[in-house]
C-alpha atoms as a PDB file:
ATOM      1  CA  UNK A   1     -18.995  61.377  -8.654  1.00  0.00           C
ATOM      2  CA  UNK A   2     -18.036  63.298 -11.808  1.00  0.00           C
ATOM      3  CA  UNK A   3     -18.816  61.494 -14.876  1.00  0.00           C
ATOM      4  CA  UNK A   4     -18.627  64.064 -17.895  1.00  0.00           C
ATOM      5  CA  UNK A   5     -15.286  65.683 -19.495  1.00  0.00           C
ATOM      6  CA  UNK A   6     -17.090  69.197 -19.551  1.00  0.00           C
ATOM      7  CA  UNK A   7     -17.341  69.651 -16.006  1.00  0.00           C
ATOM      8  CA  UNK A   8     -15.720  72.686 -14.569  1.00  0.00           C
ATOM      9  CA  UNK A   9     -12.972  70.931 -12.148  1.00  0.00           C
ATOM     10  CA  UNK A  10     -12.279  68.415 -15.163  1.00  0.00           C
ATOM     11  CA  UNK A  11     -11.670  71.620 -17.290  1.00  0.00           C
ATOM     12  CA  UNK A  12      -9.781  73.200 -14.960  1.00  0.00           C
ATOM     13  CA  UNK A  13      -7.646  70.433 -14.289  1.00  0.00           C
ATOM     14  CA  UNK A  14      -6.646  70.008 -17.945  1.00  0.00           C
ATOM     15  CA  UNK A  15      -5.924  73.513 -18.338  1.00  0.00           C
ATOM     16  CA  UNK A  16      -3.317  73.129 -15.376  1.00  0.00           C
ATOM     17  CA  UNK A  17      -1.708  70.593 -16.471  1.00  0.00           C
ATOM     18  CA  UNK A  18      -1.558  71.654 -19.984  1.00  0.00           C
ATOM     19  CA  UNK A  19      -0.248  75.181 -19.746  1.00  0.00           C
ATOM     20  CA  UNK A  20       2.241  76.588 -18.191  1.00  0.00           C
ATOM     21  CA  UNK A  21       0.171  80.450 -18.163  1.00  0.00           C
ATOM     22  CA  UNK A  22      -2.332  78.860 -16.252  1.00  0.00           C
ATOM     23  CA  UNK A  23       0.067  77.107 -13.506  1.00  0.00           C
ATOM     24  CA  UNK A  24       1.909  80.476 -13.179  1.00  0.00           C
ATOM     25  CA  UNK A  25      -0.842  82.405 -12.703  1.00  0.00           C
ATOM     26  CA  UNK A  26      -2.907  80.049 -10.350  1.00  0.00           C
ATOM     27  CA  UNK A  27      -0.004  79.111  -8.567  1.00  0.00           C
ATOM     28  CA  UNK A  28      -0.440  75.666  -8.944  1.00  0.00           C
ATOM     29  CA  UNK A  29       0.537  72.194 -10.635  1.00  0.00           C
ATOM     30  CA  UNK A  30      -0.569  68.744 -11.684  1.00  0.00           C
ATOM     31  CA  UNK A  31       1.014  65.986  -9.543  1.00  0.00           C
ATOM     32  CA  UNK A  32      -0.299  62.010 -10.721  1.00  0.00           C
ATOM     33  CA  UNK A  33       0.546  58.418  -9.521  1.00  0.00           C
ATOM     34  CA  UNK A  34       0.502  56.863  -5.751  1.00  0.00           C
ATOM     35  CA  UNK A  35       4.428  57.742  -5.287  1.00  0.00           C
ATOM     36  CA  UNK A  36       4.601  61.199  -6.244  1.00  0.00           C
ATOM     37  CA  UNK A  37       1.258  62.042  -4.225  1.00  0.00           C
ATOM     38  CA  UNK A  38       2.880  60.062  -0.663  1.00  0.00           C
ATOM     39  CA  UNK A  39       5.803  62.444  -1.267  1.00  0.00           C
ATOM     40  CA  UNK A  40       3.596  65.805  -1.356  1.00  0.00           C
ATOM     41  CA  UNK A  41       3.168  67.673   1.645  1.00  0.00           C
ATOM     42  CA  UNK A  42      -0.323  67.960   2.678  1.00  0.00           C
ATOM     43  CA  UNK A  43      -0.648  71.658   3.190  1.00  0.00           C
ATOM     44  CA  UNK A  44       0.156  71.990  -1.063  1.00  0.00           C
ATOM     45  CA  UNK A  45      -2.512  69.799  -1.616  1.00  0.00           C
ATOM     46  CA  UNK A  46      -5.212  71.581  -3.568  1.00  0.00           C
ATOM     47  CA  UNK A  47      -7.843  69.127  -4.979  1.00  0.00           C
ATOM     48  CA  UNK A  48      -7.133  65.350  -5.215  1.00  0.00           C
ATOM     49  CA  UNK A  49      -8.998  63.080  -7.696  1.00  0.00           C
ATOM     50  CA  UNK A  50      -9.556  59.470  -7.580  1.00  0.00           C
ATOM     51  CA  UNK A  51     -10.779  57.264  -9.987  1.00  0.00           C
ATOM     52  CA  UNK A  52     -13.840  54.856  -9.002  1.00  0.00           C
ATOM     53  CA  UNK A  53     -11.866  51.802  -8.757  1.00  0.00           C
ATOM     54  CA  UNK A  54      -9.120  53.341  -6.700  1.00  0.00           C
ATOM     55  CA  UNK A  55      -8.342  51.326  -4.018  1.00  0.00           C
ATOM     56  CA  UNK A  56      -5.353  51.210  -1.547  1.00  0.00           C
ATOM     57  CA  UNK A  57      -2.235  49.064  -1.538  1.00  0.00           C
ATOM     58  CA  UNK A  58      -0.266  47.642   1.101  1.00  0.00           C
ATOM     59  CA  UNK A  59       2.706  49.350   0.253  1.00  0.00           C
ATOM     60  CA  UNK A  60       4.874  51.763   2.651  1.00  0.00           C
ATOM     61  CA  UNK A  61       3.497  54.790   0.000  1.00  0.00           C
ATOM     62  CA  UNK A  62      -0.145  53.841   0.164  1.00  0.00           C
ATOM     63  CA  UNK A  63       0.313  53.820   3.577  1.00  0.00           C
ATOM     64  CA  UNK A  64       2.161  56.942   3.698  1.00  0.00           C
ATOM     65  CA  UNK A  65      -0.718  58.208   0.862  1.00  0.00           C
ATOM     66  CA  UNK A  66      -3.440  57.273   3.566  1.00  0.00           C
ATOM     67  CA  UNK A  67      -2.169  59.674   6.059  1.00  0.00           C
ATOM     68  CA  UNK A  68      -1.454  62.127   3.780  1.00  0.00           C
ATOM     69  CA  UNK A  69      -5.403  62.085   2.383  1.00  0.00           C
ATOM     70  CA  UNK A  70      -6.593  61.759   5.687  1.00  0.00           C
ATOM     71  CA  UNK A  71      -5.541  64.353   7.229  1.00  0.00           C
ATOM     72  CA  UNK A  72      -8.745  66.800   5.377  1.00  0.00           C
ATOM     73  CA  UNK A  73      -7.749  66.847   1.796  1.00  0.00           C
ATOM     74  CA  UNK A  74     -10.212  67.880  -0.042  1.00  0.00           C
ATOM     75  CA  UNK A  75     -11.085  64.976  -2.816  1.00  0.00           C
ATOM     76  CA  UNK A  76     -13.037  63.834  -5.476  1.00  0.00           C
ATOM     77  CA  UNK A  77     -14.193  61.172  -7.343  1.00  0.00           C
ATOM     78  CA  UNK A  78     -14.467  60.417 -11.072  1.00  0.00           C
ATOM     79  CA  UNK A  79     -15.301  58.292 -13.321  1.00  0.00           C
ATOM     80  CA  UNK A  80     -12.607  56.163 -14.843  1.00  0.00           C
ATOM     81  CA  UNK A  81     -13.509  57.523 -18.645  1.00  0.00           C
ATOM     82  CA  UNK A  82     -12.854  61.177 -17.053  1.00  0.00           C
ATOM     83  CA  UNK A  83      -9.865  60.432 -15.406  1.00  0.00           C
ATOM     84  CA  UNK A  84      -8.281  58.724 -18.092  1.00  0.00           C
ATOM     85  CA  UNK A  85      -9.390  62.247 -20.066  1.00  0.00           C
ATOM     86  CA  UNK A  86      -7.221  64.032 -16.975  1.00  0.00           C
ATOM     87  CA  UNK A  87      -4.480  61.506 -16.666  1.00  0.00           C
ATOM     88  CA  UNK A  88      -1.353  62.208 -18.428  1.00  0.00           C
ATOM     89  CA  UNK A  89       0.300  58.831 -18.267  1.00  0.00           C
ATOM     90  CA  UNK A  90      -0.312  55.752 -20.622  1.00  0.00           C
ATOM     91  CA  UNK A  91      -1.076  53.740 -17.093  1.00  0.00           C
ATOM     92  CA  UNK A  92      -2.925  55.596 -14.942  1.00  0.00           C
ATOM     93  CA  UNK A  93      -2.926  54.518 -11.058  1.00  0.00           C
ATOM     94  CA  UNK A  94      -5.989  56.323 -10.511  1.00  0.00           C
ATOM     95  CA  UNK A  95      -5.067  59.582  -8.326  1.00  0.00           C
ATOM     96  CA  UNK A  96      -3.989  62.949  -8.571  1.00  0.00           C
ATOM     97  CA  UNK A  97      -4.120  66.436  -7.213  1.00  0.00           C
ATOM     98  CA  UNK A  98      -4.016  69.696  -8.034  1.00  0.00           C
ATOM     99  CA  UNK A  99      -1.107  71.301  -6.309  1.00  0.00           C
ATOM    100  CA  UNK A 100      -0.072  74.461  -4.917  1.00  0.00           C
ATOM    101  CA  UNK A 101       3.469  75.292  -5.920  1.00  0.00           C
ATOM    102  CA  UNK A 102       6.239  75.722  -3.004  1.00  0.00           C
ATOM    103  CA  UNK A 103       7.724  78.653  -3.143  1.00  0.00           C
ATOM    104  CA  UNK A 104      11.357  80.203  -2.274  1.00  0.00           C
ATOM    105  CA  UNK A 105      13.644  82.717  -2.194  1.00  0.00           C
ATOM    106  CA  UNK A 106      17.076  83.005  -2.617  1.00  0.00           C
ATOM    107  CA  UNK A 107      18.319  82.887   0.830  1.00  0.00           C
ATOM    108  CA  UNK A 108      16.853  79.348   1.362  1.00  0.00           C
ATOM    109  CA  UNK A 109      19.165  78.013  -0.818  1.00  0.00           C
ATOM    110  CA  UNK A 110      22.336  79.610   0.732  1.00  0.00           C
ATOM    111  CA  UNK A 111      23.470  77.487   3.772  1.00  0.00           C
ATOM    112  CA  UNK A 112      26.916  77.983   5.407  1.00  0.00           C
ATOM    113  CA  UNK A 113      28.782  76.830   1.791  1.00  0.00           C
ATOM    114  CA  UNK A 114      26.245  76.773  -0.624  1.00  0.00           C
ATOM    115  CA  UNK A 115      25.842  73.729  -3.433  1.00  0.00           C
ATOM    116  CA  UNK A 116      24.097  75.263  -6.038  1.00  0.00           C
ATOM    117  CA  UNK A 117      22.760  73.946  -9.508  1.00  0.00           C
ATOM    118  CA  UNK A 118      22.601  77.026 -11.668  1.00  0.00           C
ATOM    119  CA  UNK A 119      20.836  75.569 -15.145  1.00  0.00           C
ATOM    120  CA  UNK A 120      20.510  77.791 -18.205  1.00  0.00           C
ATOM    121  CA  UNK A 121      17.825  77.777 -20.865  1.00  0.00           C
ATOM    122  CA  UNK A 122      17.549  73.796 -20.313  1.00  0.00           C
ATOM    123  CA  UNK A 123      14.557  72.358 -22.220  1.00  0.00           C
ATOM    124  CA  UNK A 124      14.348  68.794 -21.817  1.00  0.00           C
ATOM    125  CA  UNK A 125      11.714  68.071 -18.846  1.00  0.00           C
ATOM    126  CA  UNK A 126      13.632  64.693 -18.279  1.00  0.00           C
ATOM    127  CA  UNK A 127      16.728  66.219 -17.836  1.00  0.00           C
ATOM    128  CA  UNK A 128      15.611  68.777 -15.635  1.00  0.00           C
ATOM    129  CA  UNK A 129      13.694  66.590 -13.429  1.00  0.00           C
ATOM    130  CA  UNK A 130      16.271  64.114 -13.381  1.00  0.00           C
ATOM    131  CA  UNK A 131      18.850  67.422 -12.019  1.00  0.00           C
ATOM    132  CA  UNK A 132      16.219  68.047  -9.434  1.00  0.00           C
ATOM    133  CA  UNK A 133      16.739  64.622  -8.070  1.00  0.00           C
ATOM    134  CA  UNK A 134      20.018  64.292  -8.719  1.00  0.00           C
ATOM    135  CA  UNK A 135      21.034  67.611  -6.635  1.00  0.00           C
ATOM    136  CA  UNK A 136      18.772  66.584  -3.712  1.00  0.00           C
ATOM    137  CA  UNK A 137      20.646  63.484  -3.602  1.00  0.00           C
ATOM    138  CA  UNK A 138      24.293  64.607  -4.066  1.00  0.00           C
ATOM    139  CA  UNK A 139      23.275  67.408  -1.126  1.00  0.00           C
ATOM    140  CA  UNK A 140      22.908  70.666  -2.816  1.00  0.00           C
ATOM    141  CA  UNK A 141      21.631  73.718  -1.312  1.00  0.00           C
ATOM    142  CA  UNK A 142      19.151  74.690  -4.081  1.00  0.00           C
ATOM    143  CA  UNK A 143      18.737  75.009  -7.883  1.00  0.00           C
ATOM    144  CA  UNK A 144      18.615  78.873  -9.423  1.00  0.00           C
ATOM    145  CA  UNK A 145      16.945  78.225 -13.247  1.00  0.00           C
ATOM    146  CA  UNK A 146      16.920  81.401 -15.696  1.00  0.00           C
ATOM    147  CA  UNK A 147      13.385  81.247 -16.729  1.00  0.00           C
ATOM    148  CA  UNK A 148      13.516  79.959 -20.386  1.00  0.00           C
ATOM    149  CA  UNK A 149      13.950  77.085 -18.997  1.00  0.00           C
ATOM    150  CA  UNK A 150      11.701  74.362 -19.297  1.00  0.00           C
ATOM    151  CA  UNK A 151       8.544  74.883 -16.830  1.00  0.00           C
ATOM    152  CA  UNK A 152       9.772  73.182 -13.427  1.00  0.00           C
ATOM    153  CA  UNK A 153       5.777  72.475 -12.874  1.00  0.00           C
ATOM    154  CA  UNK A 154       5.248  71.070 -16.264  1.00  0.00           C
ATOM    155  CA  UNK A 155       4.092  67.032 -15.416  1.00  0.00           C
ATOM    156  CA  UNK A 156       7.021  65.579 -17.100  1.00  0.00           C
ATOM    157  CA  UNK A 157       9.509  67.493 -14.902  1.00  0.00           C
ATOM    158  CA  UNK A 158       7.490  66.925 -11.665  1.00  0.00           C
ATOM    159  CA  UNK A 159       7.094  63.176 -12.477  1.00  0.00           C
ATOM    160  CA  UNK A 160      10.740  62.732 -12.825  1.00  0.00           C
ATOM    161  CA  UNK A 161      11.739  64.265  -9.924  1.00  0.00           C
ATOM    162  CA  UNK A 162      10.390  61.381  -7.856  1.00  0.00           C
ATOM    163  CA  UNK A 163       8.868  63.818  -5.394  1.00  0.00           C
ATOM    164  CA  UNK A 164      12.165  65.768  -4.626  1.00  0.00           C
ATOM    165  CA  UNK A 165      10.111  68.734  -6.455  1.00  0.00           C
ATOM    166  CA  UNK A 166       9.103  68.911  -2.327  1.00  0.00           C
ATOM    167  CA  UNK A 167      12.383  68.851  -0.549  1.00  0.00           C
ATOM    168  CA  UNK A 168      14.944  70.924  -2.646  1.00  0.00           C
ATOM    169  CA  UNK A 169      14.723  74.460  -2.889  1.00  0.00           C
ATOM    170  CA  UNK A 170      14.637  76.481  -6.317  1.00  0.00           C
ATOM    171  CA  UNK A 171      14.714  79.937  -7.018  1.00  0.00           C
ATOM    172  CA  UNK A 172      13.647  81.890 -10.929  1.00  0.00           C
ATOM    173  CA  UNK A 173      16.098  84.472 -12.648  1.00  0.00           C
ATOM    174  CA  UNK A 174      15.523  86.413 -15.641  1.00  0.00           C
ATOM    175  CA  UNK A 175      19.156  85.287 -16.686  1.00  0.00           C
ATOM    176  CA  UNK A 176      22.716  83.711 -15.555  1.00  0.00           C
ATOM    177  CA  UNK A 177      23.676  86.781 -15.399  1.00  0.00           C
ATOM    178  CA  UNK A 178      21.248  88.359 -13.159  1.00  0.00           C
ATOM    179  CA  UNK A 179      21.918  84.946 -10.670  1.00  0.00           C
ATOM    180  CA  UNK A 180      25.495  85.380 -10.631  1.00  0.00           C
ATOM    181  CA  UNK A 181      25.341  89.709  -9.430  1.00  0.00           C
ATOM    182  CA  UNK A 182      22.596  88.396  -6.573  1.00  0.00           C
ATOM    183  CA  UNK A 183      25.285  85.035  -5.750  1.00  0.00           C
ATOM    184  CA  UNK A 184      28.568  86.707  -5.806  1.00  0.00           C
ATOM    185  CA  UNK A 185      30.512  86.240  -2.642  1.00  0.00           C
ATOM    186  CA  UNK A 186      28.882  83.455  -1.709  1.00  0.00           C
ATOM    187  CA  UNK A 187      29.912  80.705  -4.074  1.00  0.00           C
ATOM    188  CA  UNK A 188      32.457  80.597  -6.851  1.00  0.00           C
ATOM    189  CA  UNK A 189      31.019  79.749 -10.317  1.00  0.00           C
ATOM    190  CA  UNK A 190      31.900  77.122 -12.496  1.00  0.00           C
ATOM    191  CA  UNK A 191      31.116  76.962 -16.053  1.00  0.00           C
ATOM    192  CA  UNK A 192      30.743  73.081 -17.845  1.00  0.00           C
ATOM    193  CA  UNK A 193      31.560  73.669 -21.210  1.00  0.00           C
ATOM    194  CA  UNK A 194      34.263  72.110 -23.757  1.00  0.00           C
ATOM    195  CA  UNK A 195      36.521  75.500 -23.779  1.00  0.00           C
ATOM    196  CA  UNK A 196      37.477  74.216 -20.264  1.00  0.00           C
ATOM    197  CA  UNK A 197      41.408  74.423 -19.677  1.00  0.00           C
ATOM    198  CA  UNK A 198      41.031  72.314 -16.206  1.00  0.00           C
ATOM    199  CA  UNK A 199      38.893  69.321 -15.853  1.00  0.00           C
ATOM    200  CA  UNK A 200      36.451  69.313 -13.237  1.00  0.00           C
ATOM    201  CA  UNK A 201      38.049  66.976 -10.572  1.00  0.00           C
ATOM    202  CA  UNK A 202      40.817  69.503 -10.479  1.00  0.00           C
ATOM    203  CA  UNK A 203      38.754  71.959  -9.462  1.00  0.00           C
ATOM    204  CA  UNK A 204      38.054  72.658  -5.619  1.00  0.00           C
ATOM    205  CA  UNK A 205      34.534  72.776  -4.482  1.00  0.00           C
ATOM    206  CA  UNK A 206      34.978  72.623  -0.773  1.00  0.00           C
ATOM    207  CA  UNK A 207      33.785  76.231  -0.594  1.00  0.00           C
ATOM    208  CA  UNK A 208      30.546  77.668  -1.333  1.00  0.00           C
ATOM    209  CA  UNK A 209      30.344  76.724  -5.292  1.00  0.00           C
ATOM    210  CA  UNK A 210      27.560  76.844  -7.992  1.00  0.00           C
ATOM    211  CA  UNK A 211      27.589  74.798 -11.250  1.00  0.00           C
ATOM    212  CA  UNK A 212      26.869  76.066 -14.222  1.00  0.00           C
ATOM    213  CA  UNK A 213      25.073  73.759 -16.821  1.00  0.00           C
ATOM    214  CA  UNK A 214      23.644  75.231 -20.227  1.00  0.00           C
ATOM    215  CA  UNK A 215      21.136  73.843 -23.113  1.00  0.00           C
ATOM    216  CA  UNK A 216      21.004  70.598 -24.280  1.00  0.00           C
ATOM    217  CA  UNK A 217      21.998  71.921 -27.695  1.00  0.00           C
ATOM    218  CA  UNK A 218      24.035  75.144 -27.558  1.00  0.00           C
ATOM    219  CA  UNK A 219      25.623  74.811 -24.114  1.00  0.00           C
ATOM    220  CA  UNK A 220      26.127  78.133 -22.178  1.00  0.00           C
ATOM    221  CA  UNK A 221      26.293  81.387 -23.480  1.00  0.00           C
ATOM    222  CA  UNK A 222      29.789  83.480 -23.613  1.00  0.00           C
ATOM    223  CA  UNK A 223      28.824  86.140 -22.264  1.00  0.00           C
ATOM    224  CA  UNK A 224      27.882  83.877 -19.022  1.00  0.00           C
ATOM    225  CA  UNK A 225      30.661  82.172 -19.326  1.00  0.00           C
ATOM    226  CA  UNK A 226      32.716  84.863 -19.287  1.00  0.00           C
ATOM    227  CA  UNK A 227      31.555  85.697 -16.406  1.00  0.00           C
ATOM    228  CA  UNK A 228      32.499  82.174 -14.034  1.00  0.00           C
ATOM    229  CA  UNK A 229      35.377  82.493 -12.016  1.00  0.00           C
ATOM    230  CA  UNK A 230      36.448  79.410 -13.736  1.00  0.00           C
ATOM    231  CA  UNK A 231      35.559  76.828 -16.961  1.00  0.00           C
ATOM    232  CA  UNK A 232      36.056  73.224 -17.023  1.00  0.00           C
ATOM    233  CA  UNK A 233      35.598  70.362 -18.818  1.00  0.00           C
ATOM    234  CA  UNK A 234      34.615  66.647 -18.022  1.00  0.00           C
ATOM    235  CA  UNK A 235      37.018  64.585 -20.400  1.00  0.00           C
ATOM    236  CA  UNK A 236      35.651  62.498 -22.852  1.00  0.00           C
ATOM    237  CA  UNK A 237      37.062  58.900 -24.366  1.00  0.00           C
ATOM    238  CA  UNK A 238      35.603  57.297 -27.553  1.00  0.00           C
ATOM    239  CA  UNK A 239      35.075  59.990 -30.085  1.00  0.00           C
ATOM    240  CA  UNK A 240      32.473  62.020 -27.371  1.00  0.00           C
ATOM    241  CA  UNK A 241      31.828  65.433 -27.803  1.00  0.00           C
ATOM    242  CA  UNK A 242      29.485  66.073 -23.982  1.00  0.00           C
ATOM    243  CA  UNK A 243      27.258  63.969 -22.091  1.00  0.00           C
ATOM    244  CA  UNK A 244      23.858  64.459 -21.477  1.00  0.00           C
ATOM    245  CA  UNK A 245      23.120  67.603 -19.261  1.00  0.00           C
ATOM    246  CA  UNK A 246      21.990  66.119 -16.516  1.00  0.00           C
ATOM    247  CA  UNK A 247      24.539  63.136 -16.396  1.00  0.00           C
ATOM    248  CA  UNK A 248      26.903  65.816 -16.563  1.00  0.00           C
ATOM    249  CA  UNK A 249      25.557  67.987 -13.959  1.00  0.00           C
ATOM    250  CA  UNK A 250      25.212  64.352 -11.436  1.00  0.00           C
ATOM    251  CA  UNK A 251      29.092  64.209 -12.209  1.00  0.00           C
ATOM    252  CA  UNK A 252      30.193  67.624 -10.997  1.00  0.00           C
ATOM    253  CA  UNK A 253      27.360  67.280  -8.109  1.00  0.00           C
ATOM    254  CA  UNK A 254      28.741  64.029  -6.952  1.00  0.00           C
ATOM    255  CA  UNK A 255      32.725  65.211  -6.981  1.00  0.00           C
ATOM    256  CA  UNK A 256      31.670  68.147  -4.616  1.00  0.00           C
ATOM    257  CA  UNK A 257      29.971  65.480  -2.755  1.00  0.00           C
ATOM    258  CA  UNK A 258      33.123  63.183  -2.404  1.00  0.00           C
ATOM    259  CA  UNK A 259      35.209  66.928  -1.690  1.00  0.00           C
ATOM    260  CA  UNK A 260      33.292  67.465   1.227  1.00  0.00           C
ATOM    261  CA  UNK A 261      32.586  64.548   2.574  1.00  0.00           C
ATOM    262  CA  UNK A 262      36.202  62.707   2.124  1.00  0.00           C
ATOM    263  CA  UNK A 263      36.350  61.389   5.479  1.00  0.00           C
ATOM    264  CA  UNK A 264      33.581  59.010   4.797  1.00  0.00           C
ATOM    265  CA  UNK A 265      35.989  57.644   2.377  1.00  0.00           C
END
């Protein structure tokens, strides 16, 4: 059992789930808590750490956990002062894991008529995490994410993806534009922003179609704008200026939803 801060694995760990270098160039992430950890695939499984008063549950997820550890992942225990040095919650359950990141490219994400989430410079790891989940939910193909975005690894994002960080693929961009050259022909582009002329439920998104949400703060740039096929707008009542991002991007998500699946209406 490991019972001091300064031992190499506890070092490493922290480092991981600290900074973002680190996860990019090991390729991996830091995943806590007994429902995130029964949603991760055992072959990403890394290194798993468990307290010294971890014990099961009889819950479908510990159950699902159980398999998941049992089937050779390699794991480690430590003491409850050096987890709660590693944990990154204010009430730790008592496992995580090192994980290796799932990886993609941009073909994965383009079915018959792509849904795609394309998300620039977004910063707020709740929001993002939250799109994650939301997308995988509303059926999307994929999420494309310029790469000032917020880390997609970073704990707070993976947390709040509820494990859909597994099952919905993502690809990196250097920017919107660079996304849009590589998507053209495949999807039409549609820009959120207040300029809009249409709003989005006139908008058809039966096709192949890809969503564009910006920052929290500054929205998305012209220039990308400028290059959509089309820019809408999700009205407002009571004096609102926008929603938050990721309500916003649920909205659009959910109308293509209810467009292509209208005769489960």
């Amino acid at each position: 059992m490991i019972t001091s801060k300064n031992n190499d694995l506890i070092k490493y760990v922290k480092k991981i789930s600290s900074k973002p270098k680190a996860r990019r160039e090991e390729n991996v992430f830091f995943a806590e808590g007994r429902r995130l950890l029964s949603e991760t695939p055992a072959r990403l499984l890394k290194k798993v750490l468990v307290s010294e008063n971890f014990s099961f549950k009889d819950t479908p997820a510990d159950e699902k956990l159980k398999e998941i550890l049992n089937s050779g992942a390699d794991i480690e225990e430590v003491s409850e002062s050096v987890f709660s040095e590693i944990s990154d919650t204010k009430h730790s359950q008592g496992i995580a894991a090192v994980v290796r990141q799932p990886s993609y490219e941009l073909s994965d994400l383009l079915p018959g008529k792509p849904l795609i989430l394309l998300l620039e410079n977004v910063q707020d790891p709740g929001n993002l995490g939250t799109m994650v989940r939301t997308a995988l939910g509303a059926g999307a193909s994929g999420i494309v994410m310029t790469r000032d975005c917020v880390d997609i690894f970073s704990p707070k994002v993976v947390r709040a993806t509820m494990g859909a960080i597994y099952r919905l693929p993502f690809f990196f961009v250097d920017d919107a534009s660079e996304a849009i050259e590589k998507l053209r022909g495949r999807v039409r582009f549609f820009a959120a922003s207040l300029g809009g002329k249409k709003t989005y439920d006139q908008c058809d998104f039966s096709h192949g179609t890809a969503f564009l949400i910006g920052n929290e703060g500054n929205g998305l740039r012209k220039e990308t704008i400028s290059a959509c096929d089309s820019e809408m707008l999700i009205p407002m009542e009571g004096g609102l200026e926008s929603l938050n991002a990721a309500m916003a991007a649920g909205i659009l998500l959910y109308e293509a939803h209810r467009q292509r699946h209208a005769d489960l209406v």
